[in-house]
N, C-alpha and C. Protein backbone atom coordinates (compact mmCIF):
# COMPACT_ATOMS: atom_id res chain seq x y z
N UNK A 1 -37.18 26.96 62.85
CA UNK A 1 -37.98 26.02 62.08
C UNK A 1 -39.46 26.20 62.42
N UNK A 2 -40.39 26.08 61.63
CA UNK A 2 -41.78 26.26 61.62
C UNK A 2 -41.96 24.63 62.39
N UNK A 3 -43.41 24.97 62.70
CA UNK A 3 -43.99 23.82 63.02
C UNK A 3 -44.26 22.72 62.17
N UNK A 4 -44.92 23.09 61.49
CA UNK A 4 -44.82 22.21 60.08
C UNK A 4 -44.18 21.34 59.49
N UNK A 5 -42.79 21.85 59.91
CA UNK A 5 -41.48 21.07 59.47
C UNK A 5 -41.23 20.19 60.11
N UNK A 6 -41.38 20.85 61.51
CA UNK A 6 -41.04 19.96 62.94
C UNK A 6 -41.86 18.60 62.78
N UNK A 7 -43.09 18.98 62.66
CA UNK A 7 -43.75 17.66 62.53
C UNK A 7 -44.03 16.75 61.35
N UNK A 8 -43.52 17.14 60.15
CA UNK A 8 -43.31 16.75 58.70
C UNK A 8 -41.60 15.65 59.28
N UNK A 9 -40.99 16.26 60.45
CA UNK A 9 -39.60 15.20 60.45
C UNK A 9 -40.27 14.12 61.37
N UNK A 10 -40.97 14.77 62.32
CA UNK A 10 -41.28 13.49 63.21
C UNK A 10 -42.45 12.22 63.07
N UNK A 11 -43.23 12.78 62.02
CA UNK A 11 -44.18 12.08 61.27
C UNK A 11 -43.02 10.98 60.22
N UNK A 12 -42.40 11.50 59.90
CA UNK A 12 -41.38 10.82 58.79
C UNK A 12 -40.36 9.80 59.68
N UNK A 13 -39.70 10.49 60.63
CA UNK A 13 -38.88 9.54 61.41
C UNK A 13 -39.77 8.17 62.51
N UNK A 14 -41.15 8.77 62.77
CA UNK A 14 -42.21 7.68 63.29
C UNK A 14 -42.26 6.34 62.24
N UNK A 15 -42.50 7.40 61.16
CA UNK A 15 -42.40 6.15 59.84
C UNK A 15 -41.64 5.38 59.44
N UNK A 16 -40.72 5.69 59.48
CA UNK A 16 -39.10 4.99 59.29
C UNK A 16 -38.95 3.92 60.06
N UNK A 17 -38.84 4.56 61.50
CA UNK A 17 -38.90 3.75 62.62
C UNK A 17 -40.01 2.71 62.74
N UNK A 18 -40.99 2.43 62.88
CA UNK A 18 -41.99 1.45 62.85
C UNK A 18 -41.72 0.56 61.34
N UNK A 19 -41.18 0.63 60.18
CA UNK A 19 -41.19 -0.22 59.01
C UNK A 19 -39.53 -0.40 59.39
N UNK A 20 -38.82 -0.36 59.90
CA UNK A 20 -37.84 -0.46 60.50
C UNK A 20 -38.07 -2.38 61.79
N UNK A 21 -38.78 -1.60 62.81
CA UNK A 21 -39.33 -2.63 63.41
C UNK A 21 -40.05 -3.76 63.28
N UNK A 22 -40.39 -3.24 61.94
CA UNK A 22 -41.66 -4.26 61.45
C UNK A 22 -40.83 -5.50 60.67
N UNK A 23 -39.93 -4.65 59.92
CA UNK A 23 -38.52 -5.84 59.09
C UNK A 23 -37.77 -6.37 59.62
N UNK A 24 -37.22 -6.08 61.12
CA UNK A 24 -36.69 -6.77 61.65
C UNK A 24 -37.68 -7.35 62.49
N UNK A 25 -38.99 -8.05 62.66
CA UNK A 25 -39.99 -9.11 63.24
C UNK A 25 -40.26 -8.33 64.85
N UNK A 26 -39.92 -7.13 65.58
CA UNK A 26 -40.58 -6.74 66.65
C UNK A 26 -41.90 -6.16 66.35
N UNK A 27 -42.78 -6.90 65.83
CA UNK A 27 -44.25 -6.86 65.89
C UNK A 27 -44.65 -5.41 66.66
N UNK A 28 -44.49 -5.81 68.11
CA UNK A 28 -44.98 -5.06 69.23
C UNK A 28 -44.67 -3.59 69.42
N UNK A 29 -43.16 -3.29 69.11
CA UNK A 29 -42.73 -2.07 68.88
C UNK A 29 -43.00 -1.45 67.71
N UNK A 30 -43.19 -2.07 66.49
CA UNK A 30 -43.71 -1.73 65.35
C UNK A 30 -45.49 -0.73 65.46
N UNK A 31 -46.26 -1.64 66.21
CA UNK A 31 -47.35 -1.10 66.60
C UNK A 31 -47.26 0.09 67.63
N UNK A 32 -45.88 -0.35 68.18
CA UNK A 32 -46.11 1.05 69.57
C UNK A 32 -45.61 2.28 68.83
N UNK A 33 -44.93 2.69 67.61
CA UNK A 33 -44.67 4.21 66.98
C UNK A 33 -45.75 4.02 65.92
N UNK A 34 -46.75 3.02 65.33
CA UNK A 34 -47.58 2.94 64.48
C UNK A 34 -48.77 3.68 65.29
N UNK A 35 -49.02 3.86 66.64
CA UNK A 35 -50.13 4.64 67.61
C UNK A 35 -49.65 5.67 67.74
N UNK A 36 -48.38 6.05 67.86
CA UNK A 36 -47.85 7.17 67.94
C UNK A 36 -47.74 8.11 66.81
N UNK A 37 -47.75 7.19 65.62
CA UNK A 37 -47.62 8.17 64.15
C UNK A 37 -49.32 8.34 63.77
N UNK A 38 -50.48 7.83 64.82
CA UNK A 38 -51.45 8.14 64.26
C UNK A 38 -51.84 9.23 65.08
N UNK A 39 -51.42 9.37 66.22
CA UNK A 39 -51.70 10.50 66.81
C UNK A 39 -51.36 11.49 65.67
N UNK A 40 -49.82 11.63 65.89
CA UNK A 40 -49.24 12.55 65.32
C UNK A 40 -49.83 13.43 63.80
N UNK A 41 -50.97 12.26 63.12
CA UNK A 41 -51.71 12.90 61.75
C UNK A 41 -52.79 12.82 61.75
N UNK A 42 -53.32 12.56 63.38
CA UNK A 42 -54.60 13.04 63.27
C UNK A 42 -54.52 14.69 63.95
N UNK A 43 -53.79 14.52 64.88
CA UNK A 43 -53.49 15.73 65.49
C UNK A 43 -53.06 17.08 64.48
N UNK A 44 -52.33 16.53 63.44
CA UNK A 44 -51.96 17.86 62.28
C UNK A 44 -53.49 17.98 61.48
N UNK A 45 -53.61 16.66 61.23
CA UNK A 45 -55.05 17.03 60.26
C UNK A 45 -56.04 17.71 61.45
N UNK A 46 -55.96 17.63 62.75
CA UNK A 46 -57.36 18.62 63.29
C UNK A 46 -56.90 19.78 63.51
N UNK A 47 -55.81 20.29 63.22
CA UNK A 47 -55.61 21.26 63.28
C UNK A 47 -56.03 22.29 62.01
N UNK A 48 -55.54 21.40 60.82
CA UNK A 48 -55.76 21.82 59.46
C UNK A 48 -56.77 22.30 59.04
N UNK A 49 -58.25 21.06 59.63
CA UNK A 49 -59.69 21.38 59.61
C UNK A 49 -59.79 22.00 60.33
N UNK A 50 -59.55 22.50 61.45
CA UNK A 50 -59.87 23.64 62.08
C UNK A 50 -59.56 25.12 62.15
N UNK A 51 -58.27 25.09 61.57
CA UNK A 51 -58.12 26.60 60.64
C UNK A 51 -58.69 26.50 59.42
N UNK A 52 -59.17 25.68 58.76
CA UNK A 52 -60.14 26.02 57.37
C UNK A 52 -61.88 26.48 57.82
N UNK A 53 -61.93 25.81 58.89
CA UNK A 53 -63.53 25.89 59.44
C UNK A 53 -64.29 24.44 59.25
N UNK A 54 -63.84 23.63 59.29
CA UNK A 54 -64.70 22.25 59.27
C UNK A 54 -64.46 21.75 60.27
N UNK A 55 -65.71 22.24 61.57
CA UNK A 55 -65.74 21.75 62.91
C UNK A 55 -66.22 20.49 63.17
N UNK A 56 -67.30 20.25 61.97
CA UNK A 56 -67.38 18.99 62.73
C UNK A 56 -66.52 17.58 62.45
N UNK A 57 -65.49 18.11 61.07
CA UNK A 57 -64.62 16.90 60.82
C UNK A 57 -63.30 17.30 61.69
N UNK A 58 -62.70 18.35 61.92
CA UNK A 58 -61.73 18.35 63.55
C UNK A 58 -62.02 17.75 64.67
N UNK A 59 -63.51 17.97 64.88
CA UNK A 59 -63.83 17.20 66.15
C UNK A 59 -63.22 15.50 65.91
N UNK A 60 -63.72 15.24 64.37
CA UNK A 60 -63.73 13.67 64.11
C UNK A 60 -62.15 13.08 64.18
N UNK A 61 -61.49 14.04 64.16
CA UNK A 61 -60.08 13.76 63.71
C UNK A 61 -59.38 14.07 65.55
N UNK A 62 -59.29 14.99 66.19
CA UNK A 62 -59.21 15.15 67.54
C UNK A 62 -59.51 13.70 68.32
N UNK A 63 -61.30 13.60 68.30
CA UNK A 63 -61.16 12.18 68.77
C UNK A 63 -60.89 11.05 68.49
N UNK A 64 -60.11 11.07 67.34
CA UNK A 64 -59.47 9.48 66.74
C UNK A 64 -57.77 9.89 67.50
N UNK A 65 -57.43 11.24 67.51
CA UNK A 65 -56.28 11.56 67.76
C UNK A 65 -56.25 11.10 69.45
N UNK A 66 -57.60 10.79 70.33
CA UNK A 66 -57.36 10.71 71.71
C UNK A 66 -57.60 9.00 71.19
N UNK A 67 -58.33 8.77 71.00
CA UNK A 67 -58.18 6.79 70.99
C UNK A 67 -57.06 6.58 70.40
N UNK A 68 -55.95 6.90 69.98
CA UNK A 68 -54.66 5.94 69.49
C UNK A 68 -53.68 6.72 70.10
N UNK A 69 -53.81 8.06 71.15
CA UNK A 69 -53.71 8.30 72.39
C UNK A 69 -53.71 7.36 73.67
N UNK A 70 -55.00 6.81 73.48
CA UNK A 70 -55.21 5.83 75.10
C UNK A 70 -55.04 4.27 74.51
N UNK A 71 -54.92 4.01 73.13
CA UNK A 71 -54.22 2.82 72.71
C UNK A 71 -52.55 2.46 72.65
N UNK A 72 -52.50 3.88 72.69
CA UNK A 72 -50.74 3.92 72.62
C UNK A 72 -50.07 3.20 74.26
N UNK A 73 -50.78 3.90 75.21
CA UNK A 73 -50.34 3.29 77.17
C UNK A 73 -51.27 1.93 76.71
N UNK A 74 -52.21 1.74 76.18
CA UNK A 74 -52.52 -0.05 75.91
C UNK A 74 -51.71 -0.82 75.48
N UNK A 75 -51.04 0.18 74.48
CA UNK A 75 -49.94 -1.49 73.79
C UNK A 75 -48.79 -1.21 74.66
N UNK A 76 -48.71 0.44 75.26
CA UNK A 76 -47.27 0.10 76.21
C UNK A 76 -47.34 -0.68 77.07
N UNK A 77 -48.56 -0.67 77.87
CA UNK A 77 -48.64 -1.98 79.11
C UNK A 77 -48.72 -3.15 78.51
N UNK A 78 -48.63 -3.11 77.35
CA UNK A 78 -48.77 -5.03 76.86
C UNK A 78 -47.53 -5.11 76.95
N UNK A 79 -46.71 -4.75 76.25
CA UNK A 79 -45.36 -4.48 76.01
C UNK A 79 -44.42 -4.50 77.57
N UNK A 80 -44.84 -3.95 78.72
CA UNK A 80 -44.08 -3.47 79.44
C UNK A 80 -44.44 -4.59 80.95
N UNK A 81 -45.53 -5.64 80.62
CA UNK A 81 -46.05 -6.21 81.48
C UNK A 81 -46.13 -7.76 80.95
């Protein structure tokens, strides 16, 4: 399997899963794969811009991909504490 795919299932199953959580009222877990599925498309989109050549919108997309990175251990310690 290509990469592509790989992350076309886990982008999809993030999705599932969080509107999943969200219908049955766990708020909290809903938000904790909702940080995780934003990694996951900012991280494909900086990749995307960065094999086309648009450095300075990869950069923009990379560092949104690290803040919902270091928001993701934020809502886990809310969650876990």
């Amino acid at each position: 399997m290509s990469l592509k795919v790989l992350q076309g299932i886990g982008i999809a199953t993030l999705s599932v899963l969080a509107v999943v959580f969200l219908i049955l009222g766990y708020m909290d877990i809903a938000v904790l794969f909702m940080t995780v599925l934003f990694v996951m498309t900012n991280t494909f989109r900086y990749r995307q811009m960065k094999a086309q050549g648009m450095d300075r919108e990869a950069k923009w997309m990379l560092a949104m991909a690290v803040i919902f990175g270091i928001l993701f251990f934020v809502v886990l310690g809310t969650i876990l504490f």
